[in-house]
Protein backbone atom coordinates (compact mmCIF):
# COMPACT_ATOMS: atom_id res chain seq x y z
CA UNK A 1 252.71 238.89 -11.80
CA UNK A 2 254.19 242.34 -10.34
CA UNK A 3 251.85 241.88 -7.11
CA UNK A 4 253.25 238.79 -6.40
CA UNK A 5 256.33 240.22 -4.35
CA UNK A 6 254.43 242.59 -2.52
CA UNK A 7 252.22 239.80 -1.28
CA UNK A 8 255.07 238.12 -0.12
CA UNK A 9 256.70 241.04 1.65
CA UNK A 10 253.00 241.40 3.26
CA UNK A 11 253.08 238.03 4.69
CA UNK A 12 256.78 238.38 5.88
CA UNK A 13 256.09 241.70 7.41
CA UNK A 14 252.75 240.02 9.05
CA UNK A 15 254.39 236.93 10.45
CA UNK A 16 257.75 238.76 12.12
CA UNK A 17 255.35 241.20 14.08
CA UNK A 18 253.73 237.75 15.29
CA UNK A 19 257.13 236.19 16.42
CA UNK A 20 257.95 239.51 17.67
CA UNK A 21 255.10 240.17 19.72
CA UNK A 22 255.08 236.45 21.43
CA UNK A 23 258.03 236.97 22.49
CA UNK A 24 257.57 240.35 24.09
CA UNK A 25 254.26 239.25 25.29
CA UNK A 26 254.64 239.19 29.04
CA UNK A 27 254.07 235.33 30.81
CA UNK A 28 251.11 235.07 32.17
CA UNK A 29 250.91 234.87 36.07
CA UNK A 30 251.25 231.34 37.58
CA UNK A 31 247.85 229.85 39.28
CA UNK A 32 248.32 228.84 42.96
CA UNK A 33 246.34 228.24 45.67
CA UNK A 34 247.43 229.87 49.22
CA UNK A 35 247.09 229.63 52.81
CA UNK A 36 247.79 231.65 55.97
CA UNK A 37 249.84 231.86 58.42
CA UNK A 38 247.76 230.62 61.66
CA UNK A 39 248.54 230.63 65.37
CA UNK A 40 247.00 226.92 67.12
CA UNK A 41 246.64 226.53 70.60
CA UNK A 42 248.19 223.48 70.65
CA UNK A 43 249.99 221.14 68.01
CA UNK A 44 250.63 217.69 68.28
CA UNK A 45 252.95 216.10 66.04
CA UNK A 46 252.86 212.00 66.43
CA UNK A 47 253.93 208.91 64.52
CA UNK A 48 251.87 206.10 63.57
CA UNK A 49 252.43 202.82 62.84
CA UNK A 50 250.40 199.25 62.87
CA UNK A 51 251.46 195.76 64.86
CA UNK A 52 249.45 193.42 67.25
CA UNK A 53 248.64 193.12 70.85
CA UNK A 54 250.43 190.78 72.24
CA UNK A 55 251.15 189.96 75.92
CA UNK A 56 253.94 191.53 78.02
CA UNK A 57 254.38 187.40 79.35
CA UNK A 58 254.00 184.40 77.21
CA UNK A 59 255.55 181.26 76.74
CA UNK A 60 255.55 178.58 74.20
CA UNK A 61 254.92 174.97 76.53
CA UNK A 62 256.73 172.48 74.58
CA UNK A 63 257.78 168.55 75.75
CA UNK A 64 261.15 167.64 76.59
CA UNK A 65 260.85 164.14 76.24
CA UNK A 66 258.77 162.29 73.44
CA UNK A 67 255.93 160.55 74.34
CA UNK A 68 251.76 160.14 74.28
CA UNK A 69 249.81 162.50 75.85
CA UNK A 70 247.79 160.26 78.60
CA UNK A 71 246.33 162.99 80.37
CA UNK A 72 244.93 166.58 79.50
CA UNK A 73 243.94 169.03 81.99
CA UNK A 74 243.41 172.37 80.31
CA UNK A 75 241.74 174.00 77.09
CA UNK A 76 242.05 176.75 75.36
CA UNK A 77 240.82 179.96 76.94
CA UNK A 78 240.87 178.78 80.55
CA UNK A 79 242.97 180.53 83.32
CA UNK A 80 245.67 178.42 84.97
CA UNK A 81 248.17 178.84 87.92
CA UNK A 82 251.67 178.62 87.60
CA UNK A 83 252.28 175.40 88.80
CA UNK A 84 249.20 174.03 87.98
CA UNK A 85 249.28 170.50 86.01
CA UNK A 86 248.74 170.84 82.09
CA UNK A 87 249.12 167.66 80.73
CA UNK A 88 251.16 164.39 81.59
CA UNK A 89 253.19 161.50 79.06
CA UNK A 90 253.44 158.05 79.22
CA UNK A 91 256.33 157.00 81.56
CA UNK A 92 256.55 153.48 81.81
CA UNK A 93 259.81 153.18 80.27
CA UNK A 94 261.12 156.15 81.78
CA UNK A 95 260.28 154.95 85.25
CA UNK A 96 261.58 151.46 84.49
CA UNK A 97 265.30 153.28 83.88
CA UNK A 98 264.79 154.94 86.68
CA UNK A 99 264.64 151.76 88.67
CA UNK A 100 267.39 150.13 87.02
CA UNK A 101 269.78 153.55 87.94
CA UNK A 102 268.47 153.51 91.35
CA UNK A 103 269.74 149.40 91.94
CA UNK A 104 272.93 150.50 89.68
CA UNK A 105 273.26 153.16 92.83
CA UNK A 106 272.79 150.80 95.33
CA UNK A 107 275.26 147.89 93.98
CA UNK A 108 278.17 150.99 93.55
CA UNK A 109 277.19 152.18 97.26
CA UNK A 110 278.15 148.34 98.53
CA UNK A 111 281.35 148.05 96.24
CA UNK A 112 282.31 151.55 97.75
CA UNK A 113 281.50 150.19 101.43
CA UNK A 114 283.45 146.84 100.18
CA UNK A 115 286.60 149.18 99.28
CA UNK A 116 286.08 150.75 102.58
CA UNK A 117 286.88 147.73 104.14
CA UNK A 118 289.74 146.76 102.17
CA UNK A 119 291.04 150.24 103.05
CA UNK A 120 290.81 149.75 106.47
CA UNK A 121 292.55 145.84 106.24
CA UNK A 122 295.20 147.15 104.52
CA UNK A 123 296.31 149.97 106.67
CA UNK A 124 295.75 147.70 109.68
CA UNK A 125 298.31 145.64 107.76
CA UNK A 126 300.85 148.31 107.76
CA UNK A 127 300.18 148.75 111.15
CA UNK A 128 301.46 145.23 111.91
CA UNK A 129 304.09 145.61 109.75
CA UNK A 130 305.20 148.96 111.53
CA UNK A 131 304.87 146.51 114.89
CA UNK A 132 307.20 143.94 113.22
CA UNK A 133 309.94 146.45 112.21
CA UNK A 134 310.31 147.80 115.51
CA UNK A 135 310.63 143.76 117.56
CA UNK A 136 313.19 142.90 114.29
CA UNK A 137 315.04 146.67 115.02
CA UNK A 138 314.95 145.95 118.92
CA UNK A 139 316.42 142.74 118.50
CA UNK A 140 319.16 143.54 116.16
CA UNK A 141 320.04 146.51 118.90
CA UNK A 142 320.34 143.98 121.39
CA UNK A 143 322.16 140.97 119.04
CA UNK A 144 324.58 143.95 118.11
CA UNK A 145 325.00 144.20 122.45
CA UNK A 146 325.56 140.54 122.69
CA UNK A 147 328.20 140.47 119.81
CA UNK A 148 330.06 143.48 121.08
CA UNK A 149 329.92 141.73 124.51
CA UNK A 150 331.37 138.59 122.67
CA UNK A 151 333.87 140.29 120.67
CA UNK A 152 335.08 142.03 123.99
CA UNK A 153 335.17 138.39 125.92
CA UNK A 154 336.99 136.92 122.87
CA UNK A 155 339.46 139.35 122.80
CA UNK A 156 340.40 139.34 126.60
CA UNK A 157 340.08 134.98 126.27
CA UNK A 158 342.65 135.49 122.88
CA UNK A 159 345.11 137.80 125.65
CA UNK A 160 344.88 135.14 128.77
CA UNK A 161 345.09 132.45 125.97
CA UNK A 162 348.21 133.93 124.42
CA UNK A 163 349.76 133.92 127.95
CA UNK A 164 349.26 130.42 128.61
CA UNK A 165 346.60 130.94 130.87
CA UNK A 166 343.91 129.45 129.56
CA UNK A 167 343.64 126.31 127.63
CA UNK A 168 342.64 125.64 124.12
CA UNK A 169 338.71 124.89 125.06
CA UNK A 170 337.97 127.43 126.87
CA UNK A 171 339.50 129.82 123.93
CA UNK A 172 337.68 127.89 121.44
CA UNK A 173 334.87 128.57 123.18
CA UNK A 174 334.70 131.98 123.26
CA UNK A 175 335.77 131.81 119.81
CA UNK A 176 332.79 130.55 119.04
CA UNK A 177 330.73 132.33 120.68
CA UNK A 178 332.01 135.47 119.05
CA UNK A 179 330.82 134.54 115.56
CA UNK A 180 327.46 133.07 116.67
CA UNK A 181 326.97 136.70 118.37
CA UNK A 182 327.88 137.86 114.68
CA UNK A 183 325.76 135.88 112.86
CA UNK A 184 322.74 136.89 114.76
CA UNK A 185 323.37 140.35 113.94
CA UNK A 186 323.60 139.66 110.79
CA UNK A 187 320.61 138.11 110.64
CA UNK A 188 318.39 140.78 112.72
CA UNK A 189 320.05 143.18 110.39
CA UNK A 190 318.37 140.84 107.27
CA UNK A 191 314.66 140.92 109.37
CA UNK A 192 314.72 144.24 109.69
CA UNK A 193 315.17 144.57 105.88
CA UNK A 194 312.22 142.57 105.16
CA UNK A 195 310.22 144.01 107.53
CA UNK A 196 310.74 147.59 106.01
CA UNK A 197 310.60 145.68 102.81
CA UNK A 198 306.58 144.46 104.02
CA UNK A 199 306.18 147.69 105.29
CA UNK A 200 306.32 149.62 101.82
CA UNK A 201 304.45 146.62 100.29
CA UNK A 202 302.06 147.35 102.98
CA UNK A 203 302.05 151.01 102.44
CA UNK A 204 301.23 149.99 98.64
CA UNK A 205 298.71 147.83 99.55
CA UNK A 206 297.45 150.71 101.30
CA UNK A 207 297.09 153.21 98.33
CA UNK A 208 295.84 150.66 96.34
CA UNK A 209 293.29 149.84 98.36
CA UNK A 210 292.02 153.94 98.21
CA UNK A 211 292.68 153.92 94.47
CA UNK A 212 289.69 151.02 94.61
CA UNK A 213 287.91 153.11 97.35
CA UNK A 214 288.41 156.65 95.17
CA UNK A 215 287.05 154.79 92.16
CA UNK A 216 284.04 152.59 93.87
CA UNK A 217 283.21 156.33 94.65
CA UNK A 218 283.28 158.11 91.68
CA UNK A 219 281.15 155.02 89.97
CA UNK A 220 278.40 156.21 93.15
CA UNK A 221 278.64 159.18 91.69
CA UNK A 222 278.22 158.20 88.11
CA UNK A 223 275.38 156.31 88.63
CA UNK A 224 274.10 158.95 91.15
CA UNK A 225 274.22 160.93 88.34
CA UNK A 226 272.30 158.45 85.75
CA UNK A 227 269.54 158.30 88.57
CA UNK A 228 268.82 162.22 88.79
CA UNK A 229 269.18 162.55 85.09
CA UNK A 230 266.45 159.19 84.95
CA UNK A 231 264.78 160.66 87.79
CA UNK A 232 264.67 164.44 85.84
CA UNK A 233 263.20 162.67 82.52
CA UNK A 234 260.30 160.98 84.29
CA UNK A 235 259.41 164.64 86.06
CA UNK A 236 258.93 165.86 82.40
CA UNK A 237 256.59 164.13 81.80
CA UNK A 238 254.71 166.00 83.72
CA UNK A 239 254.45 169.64 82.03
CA UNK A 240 253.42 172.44 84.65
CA UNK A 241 252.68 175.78 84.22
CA UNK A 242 255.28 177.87 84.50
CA UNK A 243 253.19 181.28 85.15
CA UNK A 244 249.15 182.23 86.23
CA UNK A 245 247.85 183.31 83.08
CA UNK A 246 245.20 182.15 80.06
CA UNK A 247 245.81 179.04 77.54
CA UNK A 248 245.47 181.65 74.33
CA UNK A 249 246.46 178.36 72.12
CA UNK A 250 246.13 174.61 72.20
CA UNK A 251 247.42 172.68 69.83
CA UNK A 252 247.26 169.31 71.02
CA UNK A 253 244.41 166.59 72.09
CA UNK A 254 244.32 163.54 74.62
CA UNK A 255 246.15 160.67 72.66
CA UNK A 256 248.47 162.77 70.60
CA UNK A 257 252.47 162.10 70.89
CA UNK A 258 254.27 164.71 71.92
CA UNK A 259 257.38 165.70 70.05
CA UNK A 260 260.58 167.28 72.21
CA UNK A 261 261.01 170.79 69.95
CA UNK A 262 263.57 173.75 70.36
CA UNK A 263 263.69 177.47 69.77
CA UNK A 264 259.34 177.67 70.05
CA UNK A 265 259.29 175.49 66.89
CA UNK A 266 255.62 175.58 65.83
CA UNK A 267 255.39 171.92 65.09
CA UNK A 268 256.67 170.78 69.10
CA UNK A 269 254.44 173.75 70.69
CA UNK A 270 252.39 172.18 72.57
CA UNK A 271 250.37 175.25 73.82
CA UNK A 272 251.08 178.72 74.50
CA UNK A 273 250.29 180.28 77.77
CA UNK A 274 249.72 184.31 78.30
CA UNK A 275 250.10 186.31 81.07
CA UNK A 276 246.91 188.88 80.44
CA UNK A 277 247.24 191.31 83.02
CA UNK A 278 249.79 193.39 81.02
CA UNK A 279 248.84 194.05 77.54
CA UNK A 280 251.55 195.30 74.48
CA UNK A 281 251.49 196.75 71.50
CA UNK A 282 254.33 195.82 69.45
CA UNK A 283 254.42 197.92 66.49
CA UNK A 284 257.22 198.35 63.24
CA UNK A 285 258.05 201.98 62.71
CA UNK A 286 259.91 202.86 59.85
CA UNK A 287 263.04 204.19 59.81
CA UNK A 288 262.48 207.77 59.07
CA UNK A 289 260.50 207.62 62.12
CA UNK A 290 262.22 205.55 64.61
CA UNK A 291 264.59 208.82 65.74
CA UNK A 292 261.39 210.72 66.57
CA UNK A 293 260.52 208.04 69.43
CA UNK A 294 261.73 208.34 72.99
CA UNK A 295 261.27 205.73 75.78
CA UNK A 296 258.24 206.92 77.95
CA UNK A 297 256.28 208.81 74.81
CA UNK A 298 252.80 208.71 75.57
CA UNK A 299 250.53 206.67 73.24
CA UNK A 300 246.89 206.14 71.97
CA UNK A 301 246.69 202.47 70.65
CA UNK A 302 243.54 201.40 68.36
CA UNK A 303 242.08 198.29 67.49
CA UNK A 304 240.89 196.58 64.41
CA UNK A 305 238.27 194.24 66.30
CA UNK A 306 237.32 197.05 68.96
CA UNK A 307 235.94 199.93 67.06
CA UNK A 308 235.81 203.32 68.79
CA UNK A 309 238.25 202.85 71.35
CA UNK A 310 241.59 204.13 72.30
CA UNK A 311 243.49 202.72 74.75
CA UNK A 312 246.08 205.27 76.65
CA UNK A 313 249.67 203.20 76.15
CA UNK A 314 253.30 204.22 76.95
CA UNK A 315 256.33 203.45 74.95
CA UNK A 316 258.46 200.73 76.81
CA UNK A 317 261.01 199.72 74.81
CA UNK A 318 262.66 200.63 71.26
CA UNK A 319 264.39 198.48 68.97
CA UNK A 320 267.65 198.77 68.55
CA UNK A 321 268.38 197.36 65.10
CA UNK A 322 265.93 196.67 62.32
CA UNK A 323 263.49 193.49 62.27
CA UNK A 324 264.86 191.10 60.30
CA UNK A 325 262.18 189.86 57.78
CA UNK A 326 263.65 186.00 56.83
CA UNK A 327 259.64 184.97 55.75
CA UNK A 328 261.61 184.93 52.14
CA UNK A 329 263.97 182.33 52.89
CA UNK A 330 266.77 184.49 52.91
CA UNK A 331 268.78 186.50 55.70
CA UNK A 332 269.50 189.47 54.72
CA UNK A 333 267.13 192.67 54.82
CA UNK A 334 266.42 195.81 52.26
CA UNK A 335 268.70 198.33 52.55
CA UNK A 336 265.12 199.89 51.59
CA UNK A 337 261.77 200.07 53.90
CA UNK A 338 263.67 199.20 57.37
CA UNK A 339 261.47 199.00 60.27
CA UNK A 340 262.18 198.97 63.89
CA UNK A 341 260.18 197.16 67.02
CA UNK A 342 258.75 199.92 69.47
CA UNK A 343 256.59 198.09 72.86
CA UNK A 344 253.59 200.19 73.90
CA UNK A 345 252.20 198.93 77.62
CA UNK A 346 248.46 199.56 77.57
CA UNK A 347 247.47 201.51 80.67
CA UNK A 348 243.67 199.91 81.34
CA UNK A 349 243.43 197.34 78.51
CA UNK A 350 239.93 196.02 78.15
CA UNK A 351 238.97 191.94 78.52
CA UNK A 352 238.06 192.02 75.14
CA UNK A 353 241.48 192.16 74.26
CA UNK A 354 243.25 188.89 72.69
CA UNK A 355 247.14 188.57 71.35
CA UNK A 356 247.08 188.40 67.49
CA UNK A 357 244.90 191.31 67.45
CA UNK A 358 245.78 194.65 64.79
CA UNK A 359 246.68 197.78 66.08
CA UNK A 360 247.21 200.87 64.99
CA UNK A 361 249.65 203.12 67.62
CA UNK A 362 249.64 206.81 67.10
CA UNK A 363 252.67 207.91 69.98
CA UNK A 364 253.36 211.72 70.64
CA UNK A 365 256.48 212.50 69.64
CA UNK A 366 256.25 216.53 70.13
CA UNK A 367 253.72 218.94 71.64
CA UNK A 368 253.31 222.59 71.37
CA UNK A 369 251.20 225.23 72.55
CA UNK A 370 249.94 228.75 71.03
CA UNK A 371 252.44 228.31 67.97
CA UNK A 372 252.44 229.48 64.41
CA UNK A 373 252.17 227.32 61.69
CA UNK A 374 252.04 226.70 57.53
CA UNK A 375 250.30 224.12 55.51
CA UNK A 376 253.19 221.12 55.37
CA UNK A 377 252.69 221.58 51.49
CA UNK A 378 254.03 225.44 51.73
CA UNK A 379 257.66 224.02 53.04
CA UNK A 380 260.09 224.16 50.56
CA UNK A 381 263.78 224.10 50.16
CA UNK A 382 266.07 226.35 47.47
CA UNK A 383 269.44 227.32 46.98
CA UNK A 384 269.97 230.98 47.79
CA UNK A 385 272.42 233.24 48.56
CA UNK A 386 272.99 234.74 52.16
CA UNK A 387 275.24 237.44 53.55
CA UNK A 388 277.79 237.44 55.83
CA UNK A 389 274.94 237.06 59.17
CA UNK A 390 273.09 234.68 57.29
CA UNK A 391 270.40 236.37 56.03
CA UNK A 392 268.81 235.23 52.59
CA UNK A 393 270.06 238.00 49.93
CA UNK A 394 266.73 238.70 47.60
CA UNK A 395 267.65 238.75 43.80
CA UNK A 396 266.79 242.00 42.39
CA UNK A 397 263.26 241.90 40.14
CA UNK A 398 264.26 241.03 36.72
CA UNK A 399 262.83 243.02 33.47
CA UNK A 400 260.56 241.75 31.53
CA UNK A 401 262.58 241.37 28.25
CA UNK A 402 265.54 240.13 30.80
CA UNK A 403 266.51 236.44 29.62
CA UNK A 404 267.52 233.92 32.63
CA UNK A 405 271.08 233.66 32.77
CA UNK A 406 272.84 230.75 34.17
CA UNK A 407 274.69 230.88 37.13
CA UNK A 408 278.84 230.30 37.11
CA UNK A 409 280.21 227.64 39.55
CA UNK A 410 281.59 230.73 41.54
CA UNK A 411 278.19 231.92 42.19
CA UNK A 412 276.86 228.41 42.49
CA UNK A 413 279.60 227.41 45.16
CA UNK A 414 277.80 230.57 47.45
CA UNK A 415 274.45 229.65 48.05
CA UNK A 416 273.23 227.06 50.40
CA UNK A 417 270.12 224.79 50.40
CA UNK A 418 267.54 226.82 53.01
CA UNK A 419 264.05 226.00 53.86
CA UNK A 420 261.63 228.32 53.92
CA UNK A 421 258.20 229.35 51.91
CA UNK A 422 256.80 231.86 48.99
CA UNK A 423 254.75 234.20 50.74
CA UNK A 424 252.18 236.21 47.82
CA UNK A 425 253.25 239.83 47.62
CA UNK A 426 251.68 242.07 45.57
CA UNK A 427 251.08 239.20 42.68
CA UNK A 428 254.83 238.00 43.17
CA UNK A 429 256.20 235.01 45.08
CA UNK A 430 258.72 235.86 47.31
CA UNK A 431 260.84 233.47 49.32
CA UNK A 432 260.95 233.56 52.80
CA UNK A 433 263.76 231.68 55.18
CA UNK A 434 261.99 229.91 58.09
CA UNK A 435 263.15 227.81 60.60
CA UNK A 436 260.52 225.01 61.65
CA UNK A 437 259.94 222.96 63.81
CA UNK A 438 257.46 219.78 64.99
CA UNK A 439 254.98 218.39 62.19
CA UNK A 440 251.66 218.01 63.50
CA UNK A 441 249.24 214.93 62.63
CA UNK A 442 247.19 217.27 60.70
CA UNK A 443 250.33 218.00 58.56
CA UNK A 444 250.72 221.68 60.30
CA UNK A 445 253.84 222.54 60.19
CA UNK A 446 255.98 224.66 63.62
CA UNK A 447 257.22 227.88 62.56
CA UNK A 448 259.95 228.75 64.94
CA UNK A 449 260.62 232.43 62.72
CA UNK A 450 260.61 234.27 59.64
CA UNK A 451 256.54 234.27 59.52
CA UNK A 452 253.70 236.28 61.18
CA UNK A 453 250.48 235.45 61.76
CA UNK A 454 248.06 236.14 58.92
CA UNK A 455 250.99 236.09 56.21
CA UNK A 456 249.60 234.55 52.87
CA UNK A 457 251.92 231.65 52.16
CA UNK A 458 251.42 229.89 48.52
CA UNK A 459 250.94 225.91 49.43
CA UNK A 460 250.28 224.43 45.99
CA UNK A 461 250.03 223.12 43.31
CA UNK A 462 253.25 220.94 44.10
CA UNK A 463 254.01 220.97 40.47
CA UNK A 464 253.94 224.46 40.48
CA UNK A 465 256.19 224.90 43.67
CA UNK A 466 258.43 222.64 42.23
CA UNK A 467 259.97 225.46 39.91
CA UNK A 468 258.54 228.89 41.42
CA UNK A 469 261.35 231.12 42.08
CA UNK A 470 261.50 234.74 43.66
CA UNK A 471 259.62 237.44 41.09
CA UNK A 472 257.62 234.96 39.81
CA UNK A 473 254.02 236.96 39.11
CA UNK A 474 251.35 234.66 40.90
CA UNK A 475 247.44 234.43 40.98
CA UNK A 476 244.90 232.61 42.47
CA UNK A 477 243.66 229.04 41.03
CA UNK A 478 239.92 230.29 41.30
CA UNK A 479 238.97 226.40 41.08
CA UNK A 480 240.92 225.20 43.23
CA UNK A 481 240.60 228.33 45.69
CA UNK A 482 236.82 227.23 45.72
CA UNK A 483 237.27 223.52 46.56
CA UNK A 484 239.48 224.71 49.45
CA UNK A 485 238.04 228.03 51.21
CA UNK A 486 240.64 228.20 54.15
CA UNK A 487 242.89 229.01 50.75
């Protein structure tokens, strides 16, 4: 019973050296794996993406009209003319319309030469009239001489008549004569009103007659009109090619009715002609990639169905906004996963080559000659603090019993996110600011500064670069340092 407590203060004694030395025991060093700094005589930093061939010119031949195919000239895979006669469509009751507009255009043509005529009458009526007006104006001029010359012989007969020296007859006379002189003025005075009246009912006449002649006209020209529109219908029914290329699809067979279609609707295609001599590549690059693409990039193109070659391509043209996938029904696209169009033109494309085909483009974005470079995996990116010129301020080496403090929001607000990598120095990791530049297609890295060649940078495990920091005391990963010697 009175060992008891000594066994216990044993055990206590035992177990707080344990805690005491696990916590003073120092961390062991991290496992990495490293590479070097290297110098390559020439990097080439590209993007890749897949598509199809397709040709530079192509259409989609489609029928205007409806109708049954009565005649089929070409088939698929043969070489045609532009011009040359594809197919034709029943036009019997096409051409029969365009017979009936052509006699509608000849019955308006005779009403218009009709109206012509009445044109013509009635201004040759307002001719007379104008005749008729000027006799009925002469002859009131010279009825208005005769009564003045009446009226002047009355008055003289009323004097000599007065004076007793005439008699009564010879007064009455004269008398009479002077309102018969009257009279006919008055009445040329009335013919000349009617005639002006028949001239404006002439003039009337007139106008009326070219209202008929402007409208027998314009009915020409309406049914003019019908008979090119009749006459265009029956011409399409007669498809030509509208380019020299190859029939790459035919869809349709002797007998078959075609269907007018719009917008290259697959069900009214009728065939699709290409024009081979210049060969595309349209490709979808993503949109982290897109920016890296400049019109006249060089380009090697590959094949699925052509193993082994490369065809030499340049970039021709670069979407603008993203491709609109609507194969869901809807018309809207991710705001993830956007892809853009990019056109390669195939220098020397081979024969072999058909539209529908996959490609793969790989298009040089960057090149670069006797330049340093890392292992992509080394790049990395921490917040560290710089001095007034920039230049990345290296926290002193912290003791080994040292506890990691936490930085204040005053110290936080100084640093800045830098890329850069942990070279291995003397068992540490030590960051390094580095300014880079093009990524190769062997996922080298540009260095632009802060390296020289040789340096051992640490480029893995990502895990473990993930949370190195400056100080940290490093080793090599013997395993994986033998699966990768260049490490």
């Amino acid at each position: 019973m009175k060992t008891t407590p000594l066994v216990l203060l044993g055990l206590g004694v035992t177990l707080a050296g344990l805690i005491t030395w696990s916590v003073l025991k120092p961390k062991p060093p991290t496992e990495v794996v490293t590479g070097k700094v290297e110098k390559l005589p020439k990097l080439r930093s590209v993007v890749s993406a897949t598509g199809e061939i397709r040709a530079k010119e192509f259409v989609d031949i489609q029928a205007e009209v409806a109708g049954l195919i009565t005649e089929l000239n070409v088939r698929e895979g043969d070489t045609v003319q532009k011009g040359q006669v594809l197919l034709k469509l029943e036009d019997m009751q096409l051409k029969a319309e365009e017979d009936s507009a052509r006699a509608q255009v000849g019955a308006s043509e005779a009403d218009a030469r009709q109206s012509d005529v009445g044109v013509a009458t009635s201004e040759a009526n307002v001719a007379g009239e104008k005749t008729a007006l000027a006799n009925a104006r002469l002859e009131a001029e010279q009825a208005r001489t005769s009564r003045d010359r009446a009226k002047a012989s009355f008055a003289r007969k009323q004097e000599l008549f007065d004076q007793k020296l005439i008699g009564a007859e010879e007064f009455e006379v004269a008398a009479s004569e002077a309102r018969l002189a009257e009279q006919r003025l008055e009445w040329n005075l009335a013919r000349i009103e009617q005639a002006e009246a028949n001239l404006a009912a002439g003039k009337t006449r007139v106008d009326a007659a070219k209202a008929v002649r402007d409208a027998a006209s314009r009915r020409v020209e309406s049914v003019q009109a019908g008979l090119a529109r009749a006459s265009d219908m029956v011409g399409k029914t007669v498809l030509k090619s509208p380019l020299s290329g190859v029939i790459t699809k035919l869809n349709v067979e002797k007998g078959e009715r075609a269907v007018p279609g719009i917008q290259s609707s697959p069900i009214a295609t009728l065939m699709t002609i290409a024009d081979m001599s210049v060969i595309e590549a349209e490709i979808r690059v993503a949109e982290a990639d897109i920016v890296e693409v400049k019109l006249g990039a060089v380009a090697e193109v590959e094949v699925d169905a052509i193993r082994d070659v490369k065809f030499a391509g340049v970039v021709t043209e670069i979407g603008q906004s993203p491709i609109q996938d609507v194969s869901g029904g809807g018309n809207s696209q991710s705001q993830e996963g956007k892809e853009f169009k990019v056109v390669v033109r195939l220098s020397a494309p081979s024969p072999d080559l058909r539209t529908g085909f996959i490609a793969t483009a790989k298009i040089t974005t960057a090149e670069r000659e006797n330049v340093l470079v890392v292992p992509f995996s080394a790049m990395v990116a921490r917040e560290v603090e710089l001095d007034e010129t920039g230049a990345y301020v290296r926290p002193p080496e912290p003791k080994e019993e040292q506890a990691e403090t936490t930085l204040t929001a005053a110290e936080r607000a100084k640093r800045k996110e830098k890329k850069g990598v942990f070279l291995r120095r003397d068992g540490r990791a030590a960051f390094v600011l580095c300014e880079f530049g093009a990524i190769g297609e062997r996922m080298d890295v540009e260095v632009k500064s802060g390296l020289q060649e040789g340096d051992e940078v640490i480029s893995g495990p990502y895990q473990v670069l993930r949370t190195l920091k400056e100080w940290d005391r490093v080793e090599l990963d013997a395993k994986r340092t033998r699966k990768n010697p260049k490490s």
